[in-house]
C-alpha atoms as a PDB file:
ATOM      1  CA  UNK A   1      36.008  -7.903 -40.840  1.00  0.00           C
ATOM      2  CA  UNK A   2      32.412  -7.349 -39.898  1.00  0.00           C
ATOM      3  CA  UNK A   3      30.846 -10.493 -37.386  1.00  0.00           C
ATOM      4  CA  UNK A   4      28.406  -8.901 -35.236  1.00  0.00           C
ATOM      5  CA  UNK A   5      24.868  -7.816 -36.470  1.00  0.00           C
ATOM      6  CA  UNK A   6      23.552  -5.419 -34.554  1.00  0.00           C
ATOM      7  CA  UNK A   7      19.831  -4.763 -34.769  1.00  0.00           C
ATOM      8  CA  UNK A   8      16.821  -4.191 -32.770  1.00  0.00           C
ATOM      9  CA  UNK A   9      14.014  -6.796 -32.340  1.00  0.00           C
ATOM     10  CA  UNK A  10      11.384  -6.534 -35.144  1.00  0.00           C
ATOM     11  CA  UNK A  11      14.139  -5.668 -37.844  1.00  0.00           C
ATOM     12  CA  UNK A  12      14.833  -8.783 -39.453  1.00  0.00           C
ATOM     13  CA  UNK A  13      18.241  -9.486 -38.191  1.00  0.00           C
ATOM     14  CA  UNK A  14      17.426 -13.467 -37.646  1.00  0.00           C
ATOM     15  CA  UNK A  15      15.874 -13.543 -41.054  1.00  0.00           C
ATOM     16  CA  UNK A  16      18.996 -11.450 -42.792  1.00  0.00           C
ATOM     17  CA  UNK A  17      21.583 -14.331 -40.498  1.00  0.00           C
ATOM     18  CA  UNK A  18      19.924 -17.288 -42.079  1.00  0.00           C
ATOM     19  CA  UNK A  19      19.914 -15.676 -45.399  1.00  0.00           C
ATOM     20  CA  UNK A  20      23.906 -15.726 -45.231  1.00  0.00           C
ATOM     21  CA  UNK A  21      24.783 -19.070 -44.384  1.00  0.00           C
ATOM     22  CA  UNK A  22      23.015 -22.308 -43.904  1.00  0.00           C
ATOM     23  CA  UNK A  23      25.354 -23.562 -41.839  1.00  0.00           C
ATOM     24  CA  UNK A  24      23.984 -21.257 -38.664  1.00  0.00           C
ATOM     25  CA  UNK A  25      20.714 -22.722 -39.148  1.00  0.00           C
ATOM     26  CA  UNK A  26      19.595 -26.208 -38.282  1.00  0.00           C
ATOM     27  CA  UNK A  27      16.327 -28.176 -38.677  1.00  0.00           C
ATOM     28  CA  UNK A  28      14.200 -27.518 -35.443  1.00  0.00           C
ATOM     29  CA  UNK A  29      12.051 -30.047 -33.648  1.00  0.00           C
ATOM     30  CA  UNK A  30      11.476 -29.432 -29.943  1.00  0.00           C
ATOM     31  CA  UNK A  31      12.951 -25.702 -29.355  1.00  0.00           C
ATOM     32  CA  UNK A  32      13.437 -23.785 -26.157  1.00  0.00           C
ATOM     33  CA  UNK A  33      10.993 -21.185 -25.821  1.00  0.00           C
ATOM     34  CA  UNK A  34      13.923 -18.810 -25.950  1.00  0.00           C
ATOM     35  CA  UNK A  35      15.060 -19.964 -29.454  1.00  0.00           C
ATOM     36  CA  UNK A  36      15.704 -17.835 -32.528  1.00  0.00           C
ATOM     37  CA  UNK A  37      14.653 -19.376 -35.820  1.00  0.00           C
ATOM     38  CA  UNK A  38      14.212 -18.289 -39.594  1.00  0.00           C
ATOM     39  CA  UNK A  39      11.568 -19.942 -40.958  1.00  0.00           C
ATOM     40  CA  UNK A  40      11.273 -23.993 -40.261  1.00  0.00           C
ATOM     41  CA  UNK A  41      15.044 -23.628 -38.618  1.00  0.00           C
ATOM     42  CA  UNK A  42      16.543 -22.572 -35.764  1.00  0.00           C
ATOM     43  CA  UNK A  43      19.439 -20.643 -35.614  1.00  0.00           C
ATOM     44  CA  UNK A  44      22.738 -22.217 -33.704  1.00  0.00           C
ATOM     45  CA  UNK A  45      22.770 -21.298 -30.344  1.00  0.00           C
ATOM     46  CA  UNK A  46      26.664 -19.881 -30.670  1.00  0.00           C
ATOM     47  CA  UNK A  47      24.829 -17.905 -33.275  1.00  0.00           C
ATOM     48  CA  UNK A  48      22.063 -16.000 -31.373  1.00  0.00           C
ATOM     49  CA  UNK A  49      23.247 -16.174 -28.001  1.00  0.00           C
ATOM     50  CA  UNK A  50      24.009 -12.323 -27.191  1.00  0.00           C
ATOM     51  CA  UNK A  51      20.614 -11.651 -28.195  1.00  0.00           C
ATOM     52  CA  UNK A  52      19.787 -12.023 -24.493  1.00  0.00           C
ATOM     53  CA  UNK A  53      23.503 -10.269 -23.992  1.00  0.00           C
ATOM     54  CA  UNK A  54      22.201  -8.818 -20.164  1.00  0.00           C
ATOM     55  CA  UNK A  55      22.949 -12.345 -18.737  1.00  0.00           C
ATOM     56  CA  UNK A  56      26.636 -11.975 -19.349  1.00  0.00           C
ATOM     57  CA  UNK A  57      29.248 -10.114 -18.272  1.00  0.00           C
ATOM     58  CA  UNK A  58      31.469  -7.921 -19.998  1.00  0.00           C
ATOM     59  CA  UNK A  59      34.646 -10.413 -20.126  1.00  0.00           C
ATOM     60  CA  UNK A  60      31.939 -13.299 -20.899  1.00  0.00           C
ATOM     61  CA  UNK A  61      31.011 -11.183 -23.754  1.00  0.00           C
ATOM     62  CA  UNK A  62      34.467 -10.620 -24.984  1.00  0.00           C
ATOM     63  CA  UNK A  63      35.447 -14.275 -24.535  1.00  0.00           C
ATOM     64  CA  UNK A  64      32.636 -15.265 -26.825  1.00  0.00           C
ATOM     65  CA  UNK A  65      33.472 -12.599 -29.612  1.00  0.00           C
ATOM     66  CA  UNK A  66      36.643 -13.241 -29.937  1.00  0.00           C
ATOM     67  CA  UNK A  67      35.854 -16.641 -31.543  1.00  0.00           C
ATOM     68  CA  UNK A  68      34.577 -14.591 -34.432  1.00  0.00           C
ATOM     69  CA  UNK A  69      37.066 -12.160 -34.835  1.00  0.00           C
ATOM     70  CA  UNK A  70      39.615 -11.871 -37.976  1.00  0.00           C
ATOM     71  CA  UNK A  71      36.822 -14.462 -39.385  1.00  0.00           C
ATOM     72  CA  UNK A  72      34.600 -14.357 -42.129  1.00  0.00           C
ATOM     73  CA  UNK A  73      31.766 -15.560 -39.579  1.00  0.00           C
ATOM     74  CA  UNK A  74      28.311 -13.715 -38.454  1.00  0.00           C
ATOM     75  CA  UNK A  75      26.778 -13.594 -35.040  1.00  0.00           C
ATOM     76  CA  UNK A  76      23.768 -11.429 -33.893  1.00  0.00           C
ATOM     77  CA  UNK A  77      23.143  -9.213 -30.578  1.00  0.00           C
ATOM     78  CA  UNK A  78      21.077  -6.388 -29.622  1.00  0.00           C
ATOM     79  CA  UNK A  79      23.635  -5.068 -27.270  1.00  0.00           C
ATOM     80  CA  UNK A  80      24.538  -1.899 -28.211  1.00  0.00           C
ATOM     81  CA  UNK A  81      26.369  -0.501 -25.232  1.00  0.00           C
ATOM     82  CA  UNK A  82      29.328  -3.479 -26.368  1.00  0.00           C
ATOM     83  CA  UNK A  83      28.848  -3.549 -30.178  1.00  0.00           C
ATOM     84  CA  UNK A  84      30.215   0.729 -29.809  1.00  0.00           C
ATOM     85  CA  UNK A  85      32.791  -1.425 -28.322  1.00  0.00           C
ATOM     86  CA  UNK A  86      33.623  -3.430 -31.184  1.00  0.00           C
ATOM     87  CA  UNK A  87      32.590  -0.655 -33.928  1.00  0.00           C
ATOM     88  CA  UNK A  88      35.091  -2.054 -36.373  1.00  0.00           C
ATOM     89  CA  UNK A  89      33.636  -5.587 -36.116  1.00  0.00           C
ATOM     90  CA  UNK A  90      29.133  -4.113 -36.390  1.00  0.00           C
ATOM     91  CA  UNK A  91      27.270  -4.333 -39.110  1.00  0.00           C
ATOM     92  CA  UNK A  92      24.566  -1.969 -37.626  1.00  0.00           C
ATOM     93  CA  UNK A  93      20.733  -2.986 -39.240  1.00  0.00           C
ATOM     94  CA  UNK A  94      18.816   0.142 -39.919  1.00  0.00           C
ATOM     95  CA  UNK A  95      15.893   1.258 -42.073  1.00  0.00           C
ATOM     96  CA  UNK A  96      16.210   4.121 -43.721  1.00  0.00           C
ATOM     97  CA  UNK A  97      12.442   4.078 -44.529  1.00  0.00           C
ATOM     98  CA  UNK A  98      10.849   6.209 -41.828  1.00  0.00           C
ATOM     99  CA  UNK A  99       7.021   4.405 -43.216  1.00  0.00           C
ATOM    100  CA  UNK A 100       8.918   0.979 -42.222  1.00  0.00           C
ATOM    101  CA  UNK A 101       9.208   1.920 -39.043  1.00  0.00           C
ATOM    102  CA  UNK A 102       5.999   1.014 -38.105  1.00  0.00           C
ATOM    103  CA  UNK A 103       5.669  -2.297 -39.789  1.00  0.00           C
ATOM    104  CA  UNK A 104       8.843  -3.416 -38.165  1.00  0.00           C
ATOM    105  CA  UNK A 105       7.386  -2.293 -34.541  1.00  0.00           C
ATOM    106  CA  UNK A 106       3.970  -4.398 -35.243  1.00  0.00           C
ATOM    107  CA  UNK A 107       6.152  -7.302 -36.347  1.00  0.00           C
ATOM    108  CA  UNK A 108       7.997  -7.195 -32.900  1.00  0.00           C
ATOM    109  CA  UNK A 109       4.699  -7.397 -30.909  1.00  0.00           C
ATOM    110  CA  UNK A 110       3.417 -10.110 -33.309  1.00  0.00           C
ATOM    111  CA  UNK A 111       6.379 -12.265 -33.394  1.00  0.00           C
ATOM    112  CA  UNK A 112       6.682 -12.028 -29.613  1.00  0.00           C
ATOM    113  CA  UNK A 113       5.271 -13.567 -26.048  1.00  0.00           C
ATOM    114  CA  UNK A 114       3.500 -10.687 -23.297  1.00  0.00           C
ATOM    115  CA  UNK A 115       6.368 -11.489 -21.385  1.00  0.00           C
ATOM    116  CA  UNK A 116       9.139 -10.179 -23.894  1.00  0.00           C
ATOM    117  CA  UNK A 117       6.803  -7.125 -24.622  1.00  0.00           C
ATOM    118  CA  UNK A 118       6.307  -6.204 -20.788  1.00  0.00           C
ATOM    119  CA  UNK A 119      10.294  -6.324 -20.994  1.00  0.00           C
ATOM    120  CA  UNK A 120      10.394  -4.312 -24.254  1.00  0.00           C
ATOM    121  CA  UNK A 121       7.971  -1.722 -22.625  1.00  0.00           C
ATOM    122  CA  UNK A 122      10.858  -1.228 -19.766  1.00  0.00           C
ATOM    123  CA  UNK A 123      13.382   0.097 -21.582  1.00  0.00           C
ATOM    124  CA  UNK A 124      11.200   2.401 -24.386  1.00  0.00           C
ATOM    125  CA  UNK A 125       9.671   5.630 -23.907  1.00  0.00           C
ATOM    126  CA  UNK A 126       6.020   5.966 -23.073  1.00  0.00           C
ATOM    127  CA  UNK A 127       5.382   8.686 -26.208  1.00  0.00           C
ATOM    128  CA  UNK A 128       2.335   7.243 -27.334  1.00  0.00           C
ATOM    129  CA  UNK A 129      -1.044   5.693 -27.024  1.00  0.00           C
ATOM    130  CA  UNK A 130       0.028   2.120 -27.830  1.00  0.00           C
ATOM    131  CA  UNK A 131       3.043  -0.410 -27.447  1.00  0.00           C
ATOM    132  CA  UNK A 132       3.579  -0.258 -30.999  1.00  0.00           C
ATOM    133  CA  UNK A 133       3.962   3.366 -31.418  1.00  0.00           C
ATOM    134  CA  UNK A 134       6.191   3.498 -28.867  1.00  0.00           C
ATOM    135  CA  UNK A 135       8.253   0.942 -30.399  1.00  0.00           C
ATOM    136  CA  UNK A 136       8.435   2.380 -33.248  1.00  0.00           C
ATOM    137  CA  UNK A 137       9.109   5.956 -31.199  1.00  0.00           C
ATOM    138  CA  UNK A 138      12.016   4.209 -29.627  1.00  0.00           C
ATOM    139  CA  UNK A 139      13.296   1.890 -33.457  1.00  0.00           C
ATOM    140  CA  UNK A 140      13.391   6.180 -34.865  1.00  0.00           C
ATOM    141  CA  UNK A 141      15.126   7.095 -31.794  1.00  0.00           C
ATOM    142  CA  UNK A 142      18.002   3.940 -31.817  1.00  0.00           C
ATOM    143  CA  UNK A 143      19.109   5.196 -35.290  1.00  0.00           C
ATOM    144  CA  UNK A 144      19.304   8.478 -34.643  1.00  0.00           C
ATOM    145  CA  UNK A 145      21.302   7.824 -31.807  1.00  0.00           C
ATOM    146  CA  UNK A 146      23.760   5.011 -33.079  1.00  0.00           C
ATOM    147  CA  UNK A 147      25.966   5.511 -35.763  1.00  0.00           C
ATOM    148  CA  UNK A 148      27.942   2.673 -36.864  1.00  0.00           C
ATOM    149  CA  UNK A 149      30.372   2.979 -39.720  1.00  0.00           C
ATOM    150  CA  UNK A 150      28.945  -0.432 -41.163  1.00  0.00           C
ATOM    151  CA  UNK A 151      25.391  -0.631 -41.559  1.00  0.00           C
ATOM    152  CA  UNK A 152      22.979  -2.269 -43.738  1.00  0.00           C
ATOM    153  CA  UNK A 153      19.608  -0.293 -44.732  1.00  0.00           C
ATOM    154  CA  UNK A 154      16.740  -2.629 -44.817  1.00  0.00           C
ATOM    155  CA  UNK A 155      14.632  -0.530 -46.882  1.00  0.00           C
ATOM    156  CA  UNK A 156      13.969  -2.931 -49.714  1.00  0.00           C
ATOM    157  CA  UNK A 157      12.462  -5.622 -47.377  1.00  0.00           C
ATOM    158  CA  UNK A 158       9.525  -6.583 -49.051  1.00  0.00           C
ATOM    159  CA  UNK A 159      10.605  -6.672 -52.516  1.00  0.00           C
ATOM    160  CA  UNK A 160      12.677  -8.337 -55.220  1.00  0.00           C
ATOM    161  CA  UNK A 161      15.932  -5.998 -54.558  1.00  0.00           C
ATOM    162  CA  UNK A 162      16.611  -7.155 -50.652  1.00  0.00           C
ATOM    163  CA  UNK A 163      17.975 -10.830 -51.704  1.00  0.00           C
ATOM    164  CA  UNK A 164      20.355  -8.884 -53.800  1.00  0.00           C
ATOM    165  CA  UNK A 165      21.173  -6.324 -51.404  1.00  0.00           C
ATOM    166  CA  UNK A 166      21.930  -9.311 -48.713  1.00  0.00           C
ATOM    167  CA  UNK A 167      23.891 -11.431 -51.069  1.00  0.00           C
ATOM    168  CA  UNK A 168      26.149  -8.209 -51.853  1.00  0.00           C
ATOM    169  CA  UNK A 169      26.458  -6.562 -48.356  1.00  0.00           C
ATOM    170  CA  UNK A 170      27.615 -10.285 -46.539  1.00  0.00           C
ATOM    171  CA  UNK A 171      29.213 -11.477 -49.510  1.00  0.00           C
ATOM    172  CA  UNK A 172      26.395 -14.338 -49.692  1.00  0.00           C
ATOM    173  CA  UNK A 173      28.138 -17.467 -51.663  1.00  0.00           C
ATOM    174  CA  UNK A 174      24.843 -19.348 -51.908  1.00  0.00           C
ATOM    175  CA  UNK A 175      22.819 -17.377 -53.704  1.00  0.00           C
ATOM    176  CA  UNK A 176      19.940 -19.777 -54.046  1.00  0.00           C
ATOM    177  CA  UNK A 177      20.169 -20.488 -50.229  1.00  0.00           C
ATOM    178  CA  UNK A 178      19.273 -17.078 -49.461  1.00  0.00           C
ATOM    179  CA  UNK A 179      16.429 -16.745 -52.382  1.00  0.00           C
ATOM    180  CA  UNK A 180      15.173 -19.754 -50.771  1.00  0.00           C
ATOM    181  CA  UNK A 181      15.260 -18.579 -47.371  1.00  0.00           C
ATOM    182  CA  UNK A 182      13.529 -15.144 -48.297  1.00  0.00           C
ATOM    183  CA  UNK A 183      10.910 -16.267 -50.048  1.00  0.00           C
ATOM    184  CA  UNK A 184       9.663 -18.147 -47.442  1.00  0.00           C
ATOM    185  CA  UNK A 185       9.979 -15.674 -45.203  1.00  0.00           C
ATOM    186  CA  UNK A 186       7.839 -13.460 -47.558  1.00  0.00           C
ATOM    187  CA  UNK A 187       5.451 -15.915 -47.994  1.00  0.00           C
ATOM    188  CA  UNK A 188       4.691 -16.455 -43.984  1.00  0.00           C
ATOM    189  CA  UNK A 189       5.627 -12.864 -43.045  1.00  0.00           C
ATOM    190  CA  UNK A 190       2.290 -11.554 -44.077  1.00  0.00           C
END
């Protein structure tokens, strides 16, 4: 069993979560700043918490996913270092679109506050002229690196095909949900 979706920020992996179940999304009013959401939701906290996966420890970390092992359940976190860890339970997001690359890297800095992109720009190479094509430098450089046995190719995002390719990849039982969900997304994403 596959839980944890591993991805890097900018590559839809928030989007992708609420597309699989409702139930990991809720109706947001007030958020915390820090919040993950798809669309008008946000996701459950238990959902998205090891996106920010630096503020816990390695037994905290293992404590949390074992709540989601042997289960048909999804979680997200960008922490690769533990997700090689857990190899048989990552779904690995990657695009194997190298002209994505880009638009994934200029959705990062869009979707995100200075602060998060002075943090980002910590832990990338400086290769380039700007934050975005170093982002994008560093998105090429992740999936050459990181080879997970699972892994879903977001190539398709953008068109008719990636509901399907969702709905067949996480065994989606709400087809409709995720239609739903996407086409939002689509519609706001631009």
């Amino acid at each position: 069993m596959h839980n944890i979706i591993l991805f890097r920020g900018g590559m839809c992996g928030d989007l992708i979560l609420g597309m699989i179940n409702k139930d990991y999304l809720h109706s947001h009013g007030p958020t915390d700043i820090e919040d993950s959401v798809c669309n008008q939701y946000k996701i459950k906290t238990d959902r998205q918490i090891m996106k920010k996966f630096f503020r816990y420890s390695n037994k905290e970390k293992e404590e949390y996913f074992k709540k989601f092992k042997n289960t048909p359940e999804y979680t997200l976190s960008h922490d690769t270092d533990f997700c090689l860890t857990k190899k048989e339970n990552t779904i690995q997001i990657i695009c194997s679109d190298n002209s994505k690359i880009t638009y994934f890297a200029e959705r990062f800095e869009k979707i995100h506050r200075n602060i998060v992109i002075e943090e980002a720009k910590k832990y990338i190479e400086n290769t380039a002229d700007t934050f975005v094509e170093n982002y994008a430098n560093s998105l090429q450089q992740w999936q050459d690196a990181f080879k997970f046995s699972e892994t879903f190719d977001i190539k398709n995002i953008g068109t008719s095909r990636f509901v399907d390719d969702v709905c067949n990849k996480f065994q989606v039982e709400d087809k409709v949900w995720s239609l739903q969900v996407y086409d939002t997304w689509l519609k706001t994403s631009n």
